[in-house]
C-alpha atoms as a PDB file:
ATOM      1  CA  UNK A   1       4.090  24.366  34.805  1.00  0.00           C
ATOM      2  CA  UNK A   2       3.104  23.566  31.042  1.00  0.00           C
ATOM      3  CA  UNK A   3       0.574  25.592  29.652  1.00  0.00           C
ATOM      4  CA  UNK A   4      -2.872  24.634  28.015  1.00  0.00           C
ATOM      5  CA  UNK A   5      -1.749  23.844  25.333  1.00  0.00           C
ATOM      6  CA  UNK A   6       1.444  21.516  25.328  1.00  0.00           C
ATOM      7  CA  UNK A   7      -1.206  19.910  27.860  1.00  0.00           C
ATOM      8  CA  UNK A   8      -3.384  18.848  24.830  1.00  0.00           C
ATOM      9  CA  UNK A   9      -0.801  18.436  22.504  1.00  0.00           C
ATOM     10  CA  UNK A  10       1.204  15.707  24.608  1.00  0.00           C
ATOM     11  CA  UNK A  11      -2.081  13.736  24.449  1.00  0.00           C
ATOM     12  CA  UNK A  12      -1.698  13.600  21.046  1.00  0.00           C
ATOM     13  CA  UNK A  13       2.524  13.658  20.175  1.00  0.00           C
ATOM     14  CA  UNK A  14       3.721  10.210  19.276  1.00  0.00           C
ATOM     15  CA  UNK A  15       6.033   8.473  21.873  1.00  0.00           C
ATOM     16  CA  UNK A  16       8.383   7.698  18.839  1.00  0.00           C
ATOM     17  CA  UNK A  17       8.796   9.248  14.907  1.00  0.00           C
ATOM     18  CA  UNK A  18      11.048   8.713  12.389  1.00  0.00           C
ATOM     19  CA  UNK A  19      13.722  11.102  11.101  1.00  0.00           C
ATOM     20  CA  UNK A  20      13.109  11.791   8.505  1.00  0.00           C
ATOM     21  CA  UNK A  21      14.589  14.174   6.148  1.00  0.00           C
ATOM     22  CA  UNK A  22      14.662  16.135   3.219  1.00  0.00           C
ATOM     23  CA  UNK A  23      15.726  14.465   0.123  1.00  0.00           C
ATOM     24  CA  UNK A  24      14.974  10.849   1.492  1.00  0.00           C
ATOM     25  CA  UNK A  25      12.882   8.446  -0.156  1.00  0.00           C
ATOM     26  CA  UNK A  26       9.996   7.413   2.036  1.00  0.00           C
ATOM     27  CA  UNK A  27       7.093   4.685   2.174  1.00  0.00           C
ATOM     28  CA  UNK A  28       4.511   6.020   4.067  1.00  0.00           C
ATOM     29  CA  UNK A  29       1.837   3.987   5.423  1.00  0.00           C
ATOM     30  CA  UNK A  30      -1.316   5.623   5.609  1.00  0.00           C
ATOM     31  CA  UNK A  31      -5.510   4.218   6.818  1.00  0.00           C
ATOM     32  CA  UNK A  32      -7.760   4.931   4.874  1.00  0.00           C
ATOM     33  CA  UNK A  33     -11.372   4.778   5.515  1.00  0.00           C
ATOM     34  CA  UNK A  34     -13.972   3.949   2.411  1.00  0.00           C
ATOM     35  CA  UNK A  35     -17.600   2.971   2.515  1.00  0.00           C
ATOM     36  CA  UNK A  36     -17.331   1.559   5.781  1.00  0.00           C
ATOM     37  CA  UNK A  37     -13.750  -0.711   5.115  1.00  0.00           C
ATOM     38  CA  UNK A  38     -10.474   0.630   6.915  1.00  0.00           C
ATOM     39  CA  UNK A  39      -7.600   0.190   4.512  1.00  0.00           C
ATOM     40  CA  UNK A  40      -3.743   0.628   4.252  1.00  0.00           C
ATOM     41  CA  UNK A  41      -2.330   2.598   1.223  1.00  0.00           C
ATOM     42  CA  UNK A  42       1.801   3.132   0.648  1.00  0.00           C
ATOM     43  CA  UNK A  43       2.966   6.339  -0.584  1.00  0.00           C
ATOM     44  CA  UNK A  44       6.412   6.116  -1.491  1.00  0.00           C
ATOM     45  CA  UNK A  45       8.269   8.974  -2.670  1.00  0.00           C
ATOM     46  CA  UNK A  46      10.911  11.935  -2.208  1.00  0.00           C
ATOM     47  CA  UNK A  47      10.467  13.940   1.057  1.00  0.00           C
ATOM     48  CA  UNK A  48      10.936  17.675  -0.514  1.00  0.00           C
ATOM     49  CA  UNK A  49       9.808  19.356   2.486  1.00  0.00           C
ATOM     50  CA  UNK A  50      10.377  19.078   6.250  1.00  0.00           C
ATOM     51  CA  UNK A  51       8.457  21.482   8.552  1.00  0.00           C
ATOM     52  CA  UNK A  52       8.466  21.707  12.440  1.00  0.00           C
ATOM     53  CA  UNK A  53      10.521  18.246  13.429  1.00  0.00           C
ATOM     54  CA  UNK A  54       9.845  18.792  17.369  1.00  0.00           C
ATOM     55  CA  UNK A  55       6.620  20.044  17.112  1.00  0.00           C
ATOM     56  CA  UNK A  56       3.120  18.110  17.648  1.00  0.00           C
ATOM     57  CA  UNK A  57       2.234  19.677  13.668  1.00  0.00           C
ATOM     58  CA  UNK A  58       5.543  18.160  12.293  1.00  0.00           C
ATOM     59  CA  UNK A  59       4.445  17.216   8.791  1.00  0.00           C
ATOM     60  CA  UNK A  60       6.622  16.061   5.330  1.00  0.00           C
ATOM     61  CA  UNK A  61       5.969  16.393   2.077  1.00  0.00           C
ATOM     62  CA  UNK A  62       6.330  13.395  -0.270  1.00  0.00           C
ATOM     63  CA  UNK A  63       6.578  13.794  -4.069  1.00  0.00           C
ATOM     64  CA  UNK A  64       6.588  11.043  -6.710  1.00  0.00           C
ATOM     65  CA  UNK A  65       5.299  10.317 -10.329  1.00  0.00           C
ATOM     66  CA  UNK A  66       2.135   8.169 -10.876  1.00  0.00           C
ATOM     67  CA  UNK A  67       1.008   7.718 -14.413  1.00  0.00           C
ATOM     68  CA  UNK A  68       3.622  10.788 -15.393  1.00  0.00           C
ATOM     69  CA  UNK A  69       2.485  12.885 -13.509  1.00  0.00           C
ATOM     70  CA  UNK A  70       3.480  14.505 -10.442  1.00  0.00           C
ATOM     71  CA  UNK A  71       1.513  13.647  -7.071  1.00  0.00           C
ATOM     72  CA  UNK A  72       2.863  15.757  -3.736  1.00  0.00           C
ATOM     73  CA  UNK A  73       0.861  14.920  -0.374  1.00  0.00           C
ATOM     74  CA  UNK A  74       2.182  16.545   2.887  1.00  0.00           C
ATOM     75  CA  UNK A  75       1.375  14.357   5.913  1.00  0.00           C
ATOM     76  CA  UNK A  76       1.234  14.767   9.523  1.00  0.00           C
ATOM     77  CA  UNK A  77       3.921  12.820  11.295  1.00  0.00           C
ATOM     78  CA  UNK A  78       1.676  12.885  14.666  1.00  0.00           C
ATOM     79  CA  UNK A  79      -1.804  12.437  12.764  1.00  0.00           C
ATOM     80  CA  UNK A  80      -3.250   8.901  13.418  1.00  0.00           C
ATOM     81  CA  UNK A  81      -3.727   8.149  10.084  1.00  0.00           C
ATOM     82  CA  UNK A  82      -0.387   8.050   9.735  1.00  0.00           C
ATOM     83  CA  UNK A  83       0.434   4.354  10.562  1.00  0.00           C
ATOM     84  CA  UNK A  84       3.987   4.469   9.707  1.00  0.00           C
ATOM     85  CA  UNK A  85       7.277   6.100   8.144  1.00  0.00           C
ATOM     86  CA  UNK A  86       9.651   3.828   6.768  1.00  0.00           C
ATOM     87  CA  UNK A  87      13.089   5.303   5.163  1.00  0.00           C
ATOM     88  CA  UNK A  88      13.667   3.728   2.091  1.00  0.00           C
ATOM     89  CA  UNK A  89      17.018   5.809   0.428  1.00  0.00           C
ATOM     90  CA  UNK A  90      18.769   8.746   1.886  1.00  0.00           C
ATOM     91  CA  UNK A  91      20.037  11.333  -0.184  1.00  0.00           C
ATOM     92  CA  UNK A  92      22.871  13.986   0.028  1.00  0.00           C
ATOM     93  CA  UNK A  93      21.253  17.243   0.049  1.00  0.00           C
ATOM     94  CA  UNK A  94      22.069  21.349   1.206  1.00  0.00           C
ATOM     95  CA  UNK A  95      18.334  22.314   1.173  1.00  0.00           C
ATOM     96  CA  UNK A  96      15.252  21.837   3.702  1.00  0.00           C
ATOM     97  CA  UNK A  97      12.569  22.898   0.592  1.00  0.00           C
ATOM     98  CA  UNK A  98      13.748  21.421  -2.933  1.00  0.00           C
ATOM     99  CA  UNK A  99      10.965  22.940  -5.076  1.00  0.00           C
ATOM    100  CA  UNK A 100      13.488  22.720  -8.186  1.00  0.00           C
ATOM    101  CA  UNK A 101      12.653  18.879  -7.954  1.00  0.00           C
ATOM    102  CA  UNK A 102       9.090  20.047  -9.230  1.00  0.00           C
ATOM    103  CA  UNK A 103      10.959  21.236 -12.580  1.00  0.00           C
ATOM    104  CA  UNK A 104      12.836  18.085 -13.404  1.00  0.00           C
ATOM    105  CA  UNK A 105      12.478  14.996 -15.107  1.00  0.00           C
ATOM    106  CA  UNK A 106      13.857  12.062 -15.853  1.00  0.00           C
ATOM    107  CA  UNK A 107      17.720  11.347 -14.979  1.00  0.00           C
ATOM    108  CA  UNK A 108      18.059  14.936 -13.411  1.00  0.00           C
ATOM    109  CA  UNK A 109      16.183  14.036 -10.539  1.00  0.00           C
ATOM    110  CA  UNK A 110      18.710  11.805  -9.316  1.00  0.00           C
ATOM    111  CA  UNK A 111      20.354  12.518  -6.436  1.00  0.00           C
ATOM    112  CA  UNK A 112      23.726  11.484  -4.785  1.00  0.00           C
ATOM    113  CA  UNK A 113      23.073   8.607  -2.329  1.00  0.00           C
ATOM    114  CA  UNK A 114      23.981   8.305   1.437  1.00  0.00           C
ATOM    115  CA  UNK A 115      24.635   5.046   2.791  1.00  0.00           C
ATOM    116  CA  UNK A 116      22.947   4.604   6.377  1.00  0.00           C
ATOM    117  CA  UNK A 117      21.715   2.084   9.141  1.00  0.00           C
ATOM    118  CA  UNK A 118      18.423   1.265   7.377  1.00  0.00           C
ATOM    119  CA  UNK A 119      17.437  -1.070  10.469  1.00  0.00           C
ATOM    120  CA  UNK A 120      18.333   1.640  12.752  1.00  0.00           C
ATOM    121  CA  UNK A 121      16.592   4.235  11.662  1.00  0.00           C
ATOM    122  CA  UNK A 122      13.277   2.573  11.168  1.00  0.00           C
ATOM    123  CA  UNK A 123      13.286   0.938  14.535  1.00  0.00           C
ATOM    124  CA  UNK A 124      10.144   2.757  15.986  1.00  0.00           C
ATOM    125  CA  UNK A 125       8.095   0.545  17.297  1.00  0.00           C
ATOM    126  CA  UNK A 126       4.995   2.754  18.002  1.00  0.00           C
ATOM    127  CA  UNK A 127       2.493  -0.075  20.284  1.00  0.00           C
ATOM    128  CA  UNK A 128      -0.646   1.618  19.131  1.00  0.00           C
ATOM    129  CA  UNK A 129      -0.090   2.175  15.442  1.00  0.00           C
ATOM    130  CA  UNK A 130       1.356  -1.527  15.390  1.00  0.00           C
ATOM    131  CA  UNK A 131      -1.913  -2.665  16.789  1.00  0.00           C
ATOM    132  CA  UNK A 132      -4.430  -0.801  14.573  1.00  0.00           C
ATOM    133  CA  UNK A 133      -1.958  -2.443  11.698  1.00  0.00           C
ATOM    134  CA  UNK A 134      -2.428  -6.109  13.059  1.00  0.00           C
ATOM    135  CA  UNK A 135      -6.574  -5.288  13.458  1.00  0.00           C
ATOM    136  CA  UNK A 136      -6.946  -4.478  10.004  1.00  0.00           C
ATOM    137  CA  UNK A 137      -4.731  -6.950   8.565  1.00  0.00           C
ATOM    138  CA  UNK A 138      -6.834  -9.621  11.291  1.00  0.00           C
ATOM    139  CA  UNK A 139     -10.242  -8.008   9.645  1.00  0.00           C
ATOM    140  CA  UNK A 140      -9.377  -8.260   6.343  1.00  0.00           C
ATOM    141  CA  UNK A 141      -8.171 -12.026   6.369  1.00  0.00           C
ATOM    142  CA  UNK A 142     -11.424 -12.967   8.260  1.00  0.00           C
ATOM    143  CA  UNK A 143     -13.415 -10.891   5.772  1.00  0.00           C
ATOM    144  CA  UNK A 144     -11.619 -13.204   3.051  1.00  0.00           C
ATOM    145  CA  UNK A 145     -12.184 -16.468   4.710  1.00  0.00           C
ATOM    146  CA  UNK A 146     -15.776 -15.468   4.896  1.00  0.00           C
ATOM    147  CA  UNK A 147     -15.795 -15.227   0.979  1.00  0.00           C
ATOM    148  CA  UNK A 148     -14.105 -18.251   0.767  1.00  0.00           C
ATOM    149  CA  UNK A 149     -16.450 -20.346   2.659  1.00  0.00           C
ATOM    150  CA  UNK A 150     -19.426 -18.811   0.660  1.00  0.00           C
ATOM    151  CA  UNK A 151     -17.652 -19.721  -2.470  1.00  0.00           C
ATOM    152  CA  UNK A 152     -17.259 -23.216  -0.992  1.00  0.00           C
ATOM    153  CA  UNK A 153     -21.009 -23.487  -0.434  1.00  0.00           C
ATOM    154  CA  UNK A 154     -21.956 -22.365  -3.461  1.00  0.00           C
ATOM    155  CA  UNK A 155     -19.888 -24.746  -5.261  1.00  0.00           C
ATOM    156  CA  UNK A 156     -21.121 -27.603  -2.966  1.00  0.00           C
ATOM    157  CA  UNK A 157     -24.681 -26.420  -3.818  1.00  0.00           C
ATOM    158  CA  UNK A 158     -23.809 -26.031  -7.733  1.00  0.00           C
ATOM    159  CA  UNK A 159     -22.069 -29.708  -7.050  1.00  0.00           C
ATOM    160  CA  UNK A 160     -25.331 -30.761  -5.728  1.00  0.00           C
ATOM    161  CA  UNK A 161     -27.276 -29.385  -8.266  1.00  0.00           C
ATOM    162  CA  UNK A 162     -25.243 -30.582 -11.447  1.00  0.00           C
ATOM    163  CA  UNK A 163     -25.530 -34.378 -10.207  1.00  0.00           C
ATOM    164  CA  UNK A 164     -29.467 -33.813  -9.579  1.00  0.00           C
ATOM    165  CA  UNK A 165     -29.691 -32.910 -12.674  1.00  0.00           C
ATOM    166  CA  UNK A 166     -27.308 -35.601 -14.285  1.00  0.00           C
ATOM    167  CA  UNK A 167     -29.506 -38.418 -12.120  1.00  0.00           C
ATOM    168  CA  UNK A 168     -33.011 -37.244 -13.644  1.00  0.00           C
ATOM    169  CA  UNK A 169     -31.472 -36.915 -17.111  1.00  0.00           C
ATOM    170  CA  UNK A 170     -29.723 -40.490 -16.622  1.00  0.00           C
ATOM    171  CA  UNK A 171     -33.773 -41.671 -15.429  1.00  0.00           C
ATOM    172  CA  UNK A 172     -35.093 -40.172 -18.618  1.00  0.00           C
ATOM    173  CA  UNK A 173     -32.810 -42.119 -20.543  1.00  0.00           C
ATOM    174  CA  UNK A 174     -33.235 -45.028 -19.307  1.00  0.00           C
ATOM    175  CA  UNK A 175     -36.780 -44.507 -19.444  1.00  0.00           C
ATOM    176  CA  UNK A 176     -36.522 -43.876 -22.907  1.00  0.00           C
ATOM    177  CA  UNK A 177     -34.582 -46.685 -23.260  1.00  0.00           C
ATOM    178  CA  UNK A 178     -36.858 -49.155 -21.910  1.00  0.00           C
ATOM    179  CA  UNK A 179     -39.873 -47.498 -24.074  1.00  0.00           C
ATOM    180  CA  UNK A 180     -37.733 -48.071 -26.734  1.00  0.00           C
ATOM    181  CA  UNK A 181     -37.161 -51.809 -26.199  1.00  0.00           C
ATOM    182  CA  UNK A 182     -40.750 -52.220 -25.690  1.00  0.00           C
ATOM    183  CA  UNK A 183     -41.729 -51.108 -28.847  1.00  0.00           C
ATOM    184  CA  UNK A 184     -39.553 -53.191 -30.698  1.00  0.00           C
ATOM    185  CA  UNK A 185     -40.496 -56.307 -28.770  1.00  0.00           C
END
């Protein structure tokens, strides 16, 4: 009988996950939520950390350099945030923590490549998190037709404008035209 606990938990474990490990370069996609938009941001990095692989609080931590300088966020594999985990490189390494990657720079923190069944590996396909993907990508491109038709209608009333205003000045020329005639006759 399974306790309270893994109860709760396998409401909330993934059917599927990556594995991933330590010393592979990873894209992860994350949602983020600001001012009332849902977005997806990619994280791609070094993994430097794996913790708890079987576990519902299996989380990685991903390490890269923006701007020069170093960025590390640790993510929840399970979390559903976490849209998805896609390996990019594997690496040969002999540790599960490599905190001396913190240290280097430049060429030394190259490490020796693994070749490996790219397509394999990523195959997860996770229903759910595949569906919240397609949502957001289906919001966003109706939230940019939207602003493309109101661009469109504001040009068409800009359009509409411009030639009213090119017809009245044509009038007044011609009316000054005429006037003009008149008072040479």
């Amino acid at each position: 009988m399974p306790s309270l606990i893994q109860t709760i938990e396998a409401k909330y474990i993934k059917p599927q996950i990556v594995n991933v490990n330590t010393g592979d370069t990873v894209k992860v996609h994350q949602k983020i939520k600001e001012a009332g938009k849902e977005r997806i941001q990619i994280f791609e990095g070094m993994v430097i950390r794996t913790d708890r692989k079987k576990s519902l609080t299996a989380s990685i931590t991903v390490r890269r350099i923006a701007s020069g300088v170093g960025v590390e966020k640790n993510y929840m594999l399970h979390s559903p945030n976490v849209l998805k985990v896609e390996v990019v490189k594997r690496s040969k390494v002999r540790r599960n923590y490599l905190s001396y990657m913190r240290v280097r720079t430049g060429k030394s923190t190259r490490l020796t490549g693994v070749d490996f069944d790219k397509k394999a590996v990523n195959a997860i396909h996770d229903v759910q998190a595949e569906a919240e993907e397609e949502k957001l990508h289906e919001e966003a491109t109706a939230a940019h037709e939207e602003e493309e038709k109101a661009a469109e209608t504001k040009e068409a009333k800009e359009a509409r404008k411009l030639e009213e205003a090119l017809a009245a000045h044509e009038a007044v020329t011609q009316e000054v035209v005429e006037s003009e005639k008149l008072k040479k006759q």
